[in-house]
C-alpha atoms as a PDB file:
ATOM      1  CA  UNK A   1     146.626  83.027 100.004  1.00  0.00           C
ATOM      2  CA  UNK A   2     148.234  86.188 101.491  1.00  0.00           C
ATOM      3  CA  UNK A   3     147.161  88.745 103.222  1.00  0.00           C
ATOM      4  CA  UNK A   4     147.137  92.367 102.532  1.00  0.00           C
ATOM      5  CA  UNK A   5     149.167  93.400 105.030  1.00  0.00           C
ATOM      6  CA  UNK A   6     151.934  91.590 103.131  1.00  0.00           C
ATOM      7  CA  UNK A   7     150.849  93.173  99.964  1.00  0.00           C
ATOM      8  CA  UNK A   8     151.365  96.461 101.383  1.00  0.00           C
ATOM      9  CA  UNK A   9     154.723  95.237 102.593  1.00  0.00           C
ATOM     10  CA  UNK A  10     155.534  94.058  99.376  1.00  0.00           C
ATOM     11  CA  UNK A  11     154.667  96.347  97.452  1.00  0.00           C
ATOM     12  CA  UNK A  12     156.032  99.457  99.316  1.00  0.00           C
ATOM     13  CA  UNK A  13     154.669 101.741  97.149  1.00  0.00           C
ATOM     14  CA  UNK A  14     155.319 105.325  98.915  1.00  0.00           C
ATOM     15  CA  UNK A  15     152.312 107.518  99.042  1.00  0.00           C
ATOM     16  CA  UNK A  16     152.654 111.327  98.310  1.00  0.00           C
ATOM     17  CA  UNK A  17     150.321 111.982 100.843  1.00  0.00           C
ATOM     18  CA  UNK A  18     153.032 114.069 102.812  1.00  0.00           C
ATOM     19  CA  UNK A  19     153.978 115.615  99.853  1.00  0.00           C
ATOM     20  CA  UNK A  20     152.789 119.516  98.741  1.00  0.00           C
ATOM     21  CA  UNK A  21     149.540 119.875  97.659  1.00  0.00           C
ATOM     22  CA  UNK A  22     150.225 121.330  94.665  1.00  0.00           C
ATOM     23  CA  UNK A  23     152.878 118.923  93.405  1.00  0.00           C
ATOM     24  CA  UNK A  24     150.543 116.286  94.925  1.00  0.00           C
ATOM     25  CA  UNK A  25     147.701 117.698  92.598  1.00  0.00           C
ATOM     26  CA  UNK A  26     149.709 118.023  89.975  1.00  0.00           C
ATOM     27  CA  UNK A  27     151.079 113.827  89.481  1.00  0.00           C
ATOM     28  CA  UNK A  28     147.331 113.384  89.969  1.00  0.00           C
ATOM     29  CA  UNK A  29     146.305 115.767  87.351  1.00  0.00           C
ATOM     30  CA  UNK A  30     148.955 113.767  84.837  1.00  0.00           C
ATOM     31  CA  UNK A  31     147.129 110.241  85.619  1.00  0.00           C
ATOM     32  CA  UNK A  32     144.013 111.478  84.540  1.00  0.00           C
ATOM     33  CA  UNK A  33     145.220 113.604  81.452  1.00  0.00           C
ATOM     34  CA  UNK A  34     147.085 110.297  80.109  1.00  0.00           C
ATOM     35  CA  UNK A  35     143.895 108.019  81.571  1.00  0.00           C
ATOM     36  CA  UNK A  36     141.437 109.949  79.286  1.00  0.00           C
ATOM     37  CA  UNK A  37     143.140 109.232  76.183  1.00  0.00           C
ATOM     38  CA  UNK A  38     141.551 107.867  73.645  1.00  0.00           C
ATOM     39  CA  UNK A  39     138.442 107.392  75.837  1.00  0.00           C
ATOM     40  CA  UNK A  40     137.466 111.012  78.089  1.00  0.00           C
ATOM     41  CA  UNK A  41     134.085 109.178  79.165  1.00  0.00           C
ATOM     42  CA  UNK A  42     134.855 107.615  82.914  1.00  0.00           C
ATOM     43  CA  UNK A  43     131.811 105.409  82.594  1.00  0.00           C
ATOM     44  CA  UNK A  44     133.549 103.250  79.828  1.00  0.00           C
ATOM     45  CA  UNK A  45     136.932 103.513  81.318  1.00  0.00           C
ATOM     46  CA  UNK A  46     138.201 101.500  83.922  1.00  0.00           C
ATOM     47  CA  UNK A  47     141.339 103.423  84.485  1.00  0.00           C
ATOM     48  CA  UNK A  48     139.941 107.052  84.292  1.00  0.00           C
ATOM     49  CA  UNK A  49     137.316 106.495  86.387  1.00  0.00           C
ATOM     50  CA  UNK A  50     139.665 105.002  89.169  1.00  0.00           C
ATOM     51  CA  UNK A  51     142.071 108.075  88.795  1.00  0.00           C
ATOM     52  CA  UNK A  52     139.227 110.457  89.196  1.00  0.00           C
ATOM     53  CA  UNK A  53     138.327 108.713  92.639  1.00  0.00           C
ATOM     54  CA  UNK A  54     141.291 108.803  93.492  1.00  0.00           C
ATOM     55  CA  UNK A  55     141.580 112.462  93.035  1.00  0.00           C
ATOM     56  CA  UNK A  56     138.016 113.170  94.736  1.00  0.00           C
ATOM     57  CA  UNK A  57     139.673 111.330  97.968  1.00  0.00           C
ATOM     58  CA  UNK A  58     142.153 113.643  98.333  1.00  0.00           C
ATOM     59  CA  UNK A  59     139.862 116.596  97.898  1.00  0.00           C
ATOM     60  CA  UNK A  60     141.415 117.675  94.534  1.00  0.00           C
ATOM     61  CA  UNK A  61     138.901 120.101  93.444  1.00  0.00           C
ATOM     62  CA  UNK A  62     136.666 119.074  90.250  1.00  0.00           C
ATOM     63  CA  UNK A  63     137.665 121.911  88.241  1.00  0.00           C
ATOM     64  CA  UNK A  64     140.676 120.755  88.269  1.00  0.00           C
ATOM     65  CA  UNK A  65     139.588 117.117  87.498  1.00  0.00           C
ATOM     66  CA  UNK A  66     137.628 118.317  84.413  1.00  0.00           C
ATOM     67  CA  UNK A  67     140.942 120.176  83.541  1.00  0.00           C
ATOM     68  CA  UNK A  68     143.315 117.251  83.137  1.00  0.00           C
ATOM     69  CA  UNK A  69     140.237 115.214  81.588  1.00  0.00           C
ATOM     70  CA  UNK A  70     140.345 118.380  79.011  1.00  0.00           C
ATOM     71  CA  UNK A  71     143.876 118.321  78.448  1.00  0.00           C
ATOM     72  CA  UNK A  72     143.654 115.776  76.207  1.00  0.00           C
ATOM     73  CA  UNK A  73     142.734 118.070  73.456  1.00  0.00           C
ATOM     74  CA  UNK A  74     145.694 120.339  74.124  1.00  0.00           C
ATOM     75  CA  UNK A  75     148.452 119.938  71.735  1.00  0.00           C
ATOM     76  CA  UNK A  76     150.818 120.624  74.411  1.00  0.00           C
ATOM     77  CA  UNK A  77     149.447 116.959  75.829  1.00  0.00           C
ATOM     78  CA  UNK A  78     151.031 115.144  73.431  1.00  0.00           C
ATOM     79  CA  UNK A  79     154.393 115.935  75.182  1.00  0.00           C
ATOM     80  CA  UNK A  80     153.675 113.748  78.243  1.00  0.00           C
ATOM     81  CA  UNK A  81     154.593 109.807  78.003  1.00  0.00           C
ATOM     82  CA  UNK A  82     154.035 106.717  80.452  1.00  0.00           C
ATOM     83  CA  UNK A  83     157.648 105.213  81.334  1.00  0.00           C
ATOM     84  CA  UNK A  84     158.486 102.163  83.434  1.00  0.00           C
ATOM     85  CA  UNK A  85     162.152 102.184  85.097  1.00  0.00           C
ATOM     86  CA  UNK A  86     163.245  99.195  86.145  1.00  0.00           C
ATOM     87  CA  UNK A  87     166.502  98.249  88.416  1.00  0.00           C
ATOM     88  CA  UNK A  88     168.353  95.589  90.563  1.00  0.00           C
ATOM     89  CA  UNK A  89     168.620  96.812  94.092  1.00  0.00           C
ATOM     90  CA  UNK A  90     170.611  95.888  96.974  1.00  0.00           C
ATOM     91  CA  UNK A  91     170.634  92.250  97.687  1.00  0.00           C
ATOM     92  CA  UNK A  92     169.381  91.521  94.258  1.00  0.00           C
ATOM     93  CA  UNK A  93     165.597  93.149  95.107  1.00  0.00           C
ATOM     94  CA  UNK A  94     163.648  93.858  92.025  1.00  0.00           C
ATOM     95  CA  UNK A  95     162.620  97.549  91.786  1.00  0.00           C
ATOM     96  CA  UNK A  96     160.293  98.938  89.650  1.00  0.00           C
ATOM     97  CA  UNK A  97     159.231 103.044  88.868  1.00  0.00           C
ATOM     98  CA  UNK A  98     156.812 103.942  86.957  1.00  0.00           C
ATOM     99  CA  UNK A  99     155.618 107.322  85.839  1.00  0.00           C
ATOM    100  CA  UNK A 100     154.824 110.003  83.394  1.00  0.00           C
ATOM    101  CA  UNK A 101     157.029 112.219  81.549  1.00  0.00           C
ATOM    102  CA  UNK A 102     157.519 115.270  79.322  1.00  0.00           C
ATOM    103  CA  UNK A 103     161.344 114.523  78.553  1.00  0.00           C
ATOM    104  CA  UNK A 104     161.861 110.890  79.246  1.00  0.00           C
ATOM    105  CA  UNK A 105     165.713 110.793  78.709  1.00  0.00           C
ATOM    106  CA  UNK A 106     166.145 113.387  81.584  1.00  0.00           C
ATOM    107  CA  UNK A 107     164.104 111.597  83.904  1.00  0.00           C
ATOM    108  CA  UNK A 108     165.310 108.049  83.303  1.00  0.00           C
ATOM    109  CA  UNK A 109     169.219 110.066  83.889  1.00  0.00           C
ATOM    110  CA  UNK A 110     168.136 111.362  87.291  1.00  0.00           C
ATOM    111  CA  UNK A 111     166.339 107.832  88.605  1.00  0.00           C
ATOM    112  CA  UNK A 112     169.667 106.180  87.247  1.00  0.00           C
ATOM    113  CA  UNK A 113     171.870 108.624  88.975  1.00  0.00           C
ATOM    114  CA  UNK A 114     169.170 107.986  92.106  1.00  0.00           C
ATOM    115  CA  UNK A 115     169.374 104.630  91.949  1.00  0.00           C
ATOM    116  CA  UNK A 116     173.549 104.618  91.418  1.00  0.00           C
ATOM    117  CA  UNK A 117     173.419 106.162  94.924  1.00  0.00           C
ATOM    118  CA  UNK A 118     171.579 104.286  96.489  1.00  0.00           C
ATOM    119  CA  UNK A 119     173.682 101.088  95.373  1.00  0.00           C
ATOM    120  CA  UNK A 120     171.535  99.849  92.205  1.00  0.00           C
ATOM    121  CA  UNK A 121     172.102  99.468  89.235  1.00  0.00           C
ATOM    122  CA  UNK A 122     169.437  99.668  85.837  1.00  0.00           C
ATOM    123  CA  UNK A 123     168.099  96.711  84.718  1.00  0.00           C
ATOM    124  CA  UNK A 124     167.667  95.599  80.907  1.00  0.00           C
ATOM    125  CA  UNK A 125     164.302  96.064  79.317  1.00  0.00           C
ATOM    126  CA  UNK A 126     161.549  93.235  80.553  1.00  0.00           C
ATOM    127  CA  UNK A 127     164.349  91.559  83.304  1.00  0.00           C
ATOM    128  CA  UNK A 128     161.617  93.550  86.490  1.00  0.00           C
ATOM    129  CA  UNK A 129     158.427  94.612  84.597  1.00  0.00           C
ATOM    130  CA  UNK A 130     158.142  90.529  84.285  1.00  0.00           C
ATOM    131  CA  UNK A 131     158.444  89.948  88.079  1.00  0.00           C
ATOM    132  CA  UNK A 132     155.108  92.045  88.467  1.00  0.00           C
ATOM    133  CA  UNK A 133     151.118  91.700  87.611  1.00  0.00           C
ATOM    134  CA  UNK A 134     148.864  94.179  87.514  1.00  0.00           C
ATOM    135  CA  UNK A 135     145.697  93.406  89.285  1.00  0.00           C
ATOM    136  CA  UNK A 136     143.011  95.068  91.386  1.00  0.00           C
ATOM    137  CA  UNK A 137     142.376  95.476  94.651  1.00  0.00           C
ATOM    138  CA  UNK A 138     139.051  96.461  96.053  1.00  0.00           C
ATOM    139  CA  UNK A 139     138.517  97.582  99.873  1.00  0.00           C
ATOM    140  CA  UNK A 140     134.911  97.060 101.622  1.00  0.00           C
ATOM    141  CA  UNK A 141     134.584  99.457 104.480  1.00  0.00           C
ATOM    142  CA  UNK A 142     132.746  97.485 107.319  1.00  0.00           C
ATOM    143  CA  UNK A 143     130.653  95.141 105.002  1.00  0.00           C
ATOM    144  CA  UNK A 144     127.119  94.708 106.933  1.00  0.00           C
ATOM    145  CA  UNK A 145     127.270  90.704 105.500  1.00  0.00           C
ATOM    146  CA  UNK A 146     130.872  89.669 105.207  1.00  0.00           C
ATOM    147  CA  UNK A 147     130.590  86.073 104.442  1.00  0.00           C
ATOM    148  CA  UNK A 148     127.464  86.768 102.045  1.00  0.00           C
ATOM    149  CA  UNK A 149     129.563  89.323 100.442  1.00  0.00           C
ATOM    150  CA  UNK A 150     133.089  87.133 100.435  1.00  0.00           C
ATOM    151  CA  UNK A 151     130.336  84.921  98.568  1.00  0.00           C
ATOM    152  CA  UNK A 152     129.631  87.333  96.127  1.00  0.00           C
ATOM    153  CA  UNK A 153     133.018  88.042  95.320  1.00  0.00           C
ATOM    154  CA  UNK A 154     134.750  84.372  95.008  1.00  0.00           C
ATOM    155  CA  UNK A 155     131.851  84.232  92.790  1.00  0.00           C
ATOM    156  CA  UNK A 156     132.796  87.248  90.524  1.00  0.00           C
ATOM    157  CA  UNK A 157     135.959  85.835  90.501  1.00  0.00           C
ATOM    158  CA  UNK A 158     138.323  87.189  93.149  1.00  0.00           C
ATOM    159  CA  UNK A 159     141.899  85.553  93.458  1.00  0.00           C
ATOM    160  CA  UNK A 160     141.963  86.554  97.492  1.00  0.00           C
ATOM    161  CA  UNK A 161     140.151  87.858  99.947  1.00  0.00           C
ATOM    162  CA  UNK A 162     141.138  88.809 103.297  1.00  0.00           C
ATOM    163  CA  UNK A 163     140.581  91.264 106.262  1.00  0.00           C
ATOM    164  CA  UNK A 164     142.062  94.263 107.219  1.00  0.00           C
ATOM    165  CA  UNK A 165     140.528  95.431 110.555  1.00  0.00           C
ATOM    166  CA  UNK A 166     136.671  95.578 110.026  1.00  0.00           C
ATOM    167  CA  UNK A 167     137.241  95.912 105.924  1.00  0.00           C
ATOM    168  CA  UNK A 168     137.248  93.233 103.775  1.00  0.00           C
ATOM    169  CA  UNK A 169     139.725  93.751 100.640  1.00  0.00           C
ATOM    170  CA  UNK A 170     139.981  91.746  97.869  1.00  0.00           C
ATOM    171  CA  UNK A 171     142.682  90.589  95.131  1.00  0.00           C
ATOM    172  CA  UNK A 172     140.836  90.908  91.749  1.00  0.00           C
ATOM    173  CA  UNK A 173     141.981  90.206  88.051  1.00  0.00           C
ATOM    174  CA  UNK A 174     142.230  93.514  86.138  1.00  0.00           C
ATOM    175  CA  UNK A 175     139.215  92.374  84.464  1.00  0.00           C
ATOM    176  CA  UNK A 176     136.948  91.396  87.131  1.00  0.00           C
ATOM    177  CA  UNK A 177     137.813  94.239  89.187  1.00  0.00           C
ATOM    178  CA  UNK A 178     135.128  96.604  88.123  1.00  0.00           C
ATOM    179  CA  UNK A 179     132.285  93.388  88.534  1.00  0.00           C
ATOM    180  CA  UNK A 180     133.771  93.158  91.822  1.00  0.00           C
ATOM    181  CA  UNK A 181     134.113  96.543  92.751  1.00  0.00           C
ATOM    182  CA  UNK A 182     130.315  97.276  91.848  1.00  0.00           C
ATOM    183  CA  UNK A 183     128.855  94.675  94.500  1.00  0.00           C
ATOM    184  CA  UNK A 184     128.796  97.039  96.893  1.00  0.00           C
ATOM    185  CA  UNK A 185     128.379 101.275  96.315  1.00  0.00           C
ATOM    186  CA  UNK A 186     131.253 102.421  99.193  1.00  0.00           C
ATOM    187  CA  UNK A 187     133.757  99.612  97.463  1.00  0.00           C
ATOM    188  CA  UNK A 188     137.019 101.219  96.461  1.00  0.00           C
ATOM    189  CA  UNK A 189     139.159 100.117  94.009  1.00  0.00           C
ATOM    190  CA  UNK A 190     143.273 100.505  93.355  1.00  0.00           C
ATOM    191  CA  UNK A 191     145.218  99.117  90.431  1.00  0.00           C
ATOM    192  CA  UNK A 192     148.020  98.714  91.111  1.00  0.00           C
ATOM    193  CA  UNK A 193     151.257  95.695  90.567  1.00  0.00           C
ATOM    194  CA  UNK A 194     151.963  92.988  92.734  1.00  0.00           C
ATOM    195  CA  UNK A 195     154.743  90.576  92.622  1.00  0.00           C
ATOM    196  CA  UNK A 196     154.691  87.177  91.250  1.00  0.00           C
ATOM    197  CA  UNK A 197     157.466  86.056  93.254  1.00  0.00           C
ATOM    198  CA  UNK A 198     159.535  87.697  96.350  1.00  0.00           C
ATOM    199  CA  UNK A 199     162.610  87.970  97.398  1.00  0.00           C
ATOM    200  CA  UNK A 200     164.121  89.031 101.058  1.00  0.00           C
ATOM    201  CA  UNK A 201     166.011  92.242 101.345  1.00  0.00           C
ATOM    202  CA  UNK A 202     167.350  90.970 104.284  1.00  0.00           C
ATOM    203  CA  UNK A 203     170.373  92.922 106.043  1.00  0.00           C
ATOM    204  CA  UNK A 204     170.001  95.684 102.944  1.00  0.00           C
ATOM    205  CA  UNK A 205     166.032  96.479 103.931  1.00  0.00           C
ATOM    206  CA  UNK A 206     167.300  99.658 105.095  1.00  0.00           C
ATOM    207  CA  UNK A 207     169.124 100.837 101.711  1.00  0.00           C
ATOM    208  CA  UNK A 208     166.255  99.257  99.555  1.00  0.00           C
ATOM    209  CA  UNK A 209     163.680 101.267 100.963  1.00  0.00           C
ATOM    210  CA  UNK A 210     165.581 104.289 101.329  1.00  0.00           C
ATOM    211  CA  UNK A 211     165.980 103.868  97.307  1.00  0.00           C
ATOM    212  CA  UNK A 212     162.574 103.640  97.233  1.00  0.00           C
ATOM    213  CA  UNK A 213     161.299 106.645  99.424  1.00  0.00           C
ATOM    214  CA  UNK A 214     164.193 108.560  96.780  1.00  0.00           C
ATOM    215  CA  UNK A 215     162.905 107.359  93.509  1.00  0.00           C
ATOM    216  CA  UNK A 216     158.911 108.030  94.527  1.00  0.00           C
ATOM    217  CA  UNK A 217     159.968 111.438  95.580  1.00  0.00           C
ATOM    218  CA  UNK A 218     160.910 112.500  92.133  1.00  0.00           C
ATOM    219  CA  UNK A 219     158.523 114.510  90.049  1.00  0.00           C
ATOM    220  CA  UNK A 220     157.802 112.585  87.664  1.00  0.00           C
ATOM    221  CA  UNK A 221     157.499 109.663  89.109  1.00  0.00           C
ATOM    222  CA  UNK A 222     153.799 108.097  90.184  1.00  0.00           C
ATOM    223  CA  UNK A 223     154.405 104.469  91.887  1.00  0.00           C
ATOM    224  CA  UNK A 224     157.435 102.852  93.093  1.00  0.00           C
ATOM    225  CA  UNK A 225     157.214  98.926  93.076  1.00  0.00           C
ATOM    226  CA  UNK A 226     159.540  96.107  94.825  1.00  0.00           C
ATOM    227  CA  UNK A 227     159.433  93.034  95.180  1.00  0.00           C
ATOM    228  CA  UNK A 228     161.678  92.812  98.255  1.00  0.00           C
ATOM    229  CA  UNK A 229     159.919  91.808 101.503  1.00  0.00           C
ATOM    230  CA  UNK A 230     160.869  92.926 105.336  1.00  0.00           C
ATOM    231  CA  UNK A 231     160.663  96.759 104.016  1.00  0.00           C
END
């Protein structure tokens, strides 16, 4: 099983931490606008409720929350649009951008312009989504019981389980990740995609992740995803 320290690696996924607030608050307030369709209650819905944590973490205020969840009704909504861009970086890495839109034909230009500069080139429909799985990963912060608890969540039907300093996080199935998540009331869940199979960037690590860091920088883009290790 691996680790989650090579997750992270693989993944690469660059946070917007460092980014401004406002534009950092405002890809946040997108996820939970497009998250509440079709379902605004985040007690039946996995992935609102997960975006709304996530925006509590980083101190977005709940006005704001409650906003995006209300923009739903807003005709103006109906503008916005998930996208998935996918490309073949240096050395033949798998790279994978996914976000959400108001104009998707000028945002898929500028990532393929991005992505031209940075030596890539766009891949056809399917050839990277496929290389990916969405799954769940769910951080316990200092369990009191670890090995009752890595018990409890082999048994709920975790794929890995490993540690990360004194937290235990765990690889879940996008349907057990709630079940899992639940076992203990600090857990903290992420969706998010992991590879199925990696590849080394090798001597273009450097160019792959600078692609990277370009792509998650753009506006409208939420996650970046590779599947090139040494990053």
């Amino acid at each position: 099983m691996a680790g989650h320290s090579k997750w992270a690696q693989i993944k690469r996924k660059k946070a917007v931490a460092d980014a401004r607030r406002g534009a950092l608050f405002g890809k946040i307030s997108r996820l939970i606008s497009i998250a509440a369709r079709g379902n605004p209650d985040p007690s039946s819905n996995l992935r609102l409720k997960t975006e709304i944590e996530r925006a509590r973490a980083m101190n977005m205020p709940s006005d704001s929350i409650e906003r995006a969840i209300r923009r739903v009704s807003d005709p103006s909504a109906d503008l916005l649009s998930e996208y998935q861009a996918e490309f073949i970086g240096p050395g033949g890495v798998g790279i994978l951008a996914v976000g959400i839109t108001d104009n998707q034909n000028r945002t898929l230009n500028d990532l393929r312009l991005l992505a031209a500069e940075h030596g890539a080139r766009p891949a056809g429909l399917g050839s990277v989504v496929w290389m990916f799985r969405r799954m769940g990963v769910v951080r316990f912060p200092h369990p009191a019981n670890a090995d009752a608890l890595q018990l409890a969540v082999i048994d709920a039907g975790a794929e890995d389980v490993q540690q990360d300093g004194s937290d235990m996080v765990v690889l879940s199935p996008l349907d057990r990740a709630e079940h899992i998540r639940a076992l203990a009331p600090d857990a903290e869940l992420e969706l998010t995609m992991l590879p199925t199979a990696t590849i080394s960037a090798g001597l273009d690590a450097a160019r792959v992740a600078a692609l990277v860091d370009a792509l998650a920088a753009h506006d409208d883009v939420q996650e970046v995803f590779t599947n090139g290790t040494d990053l």
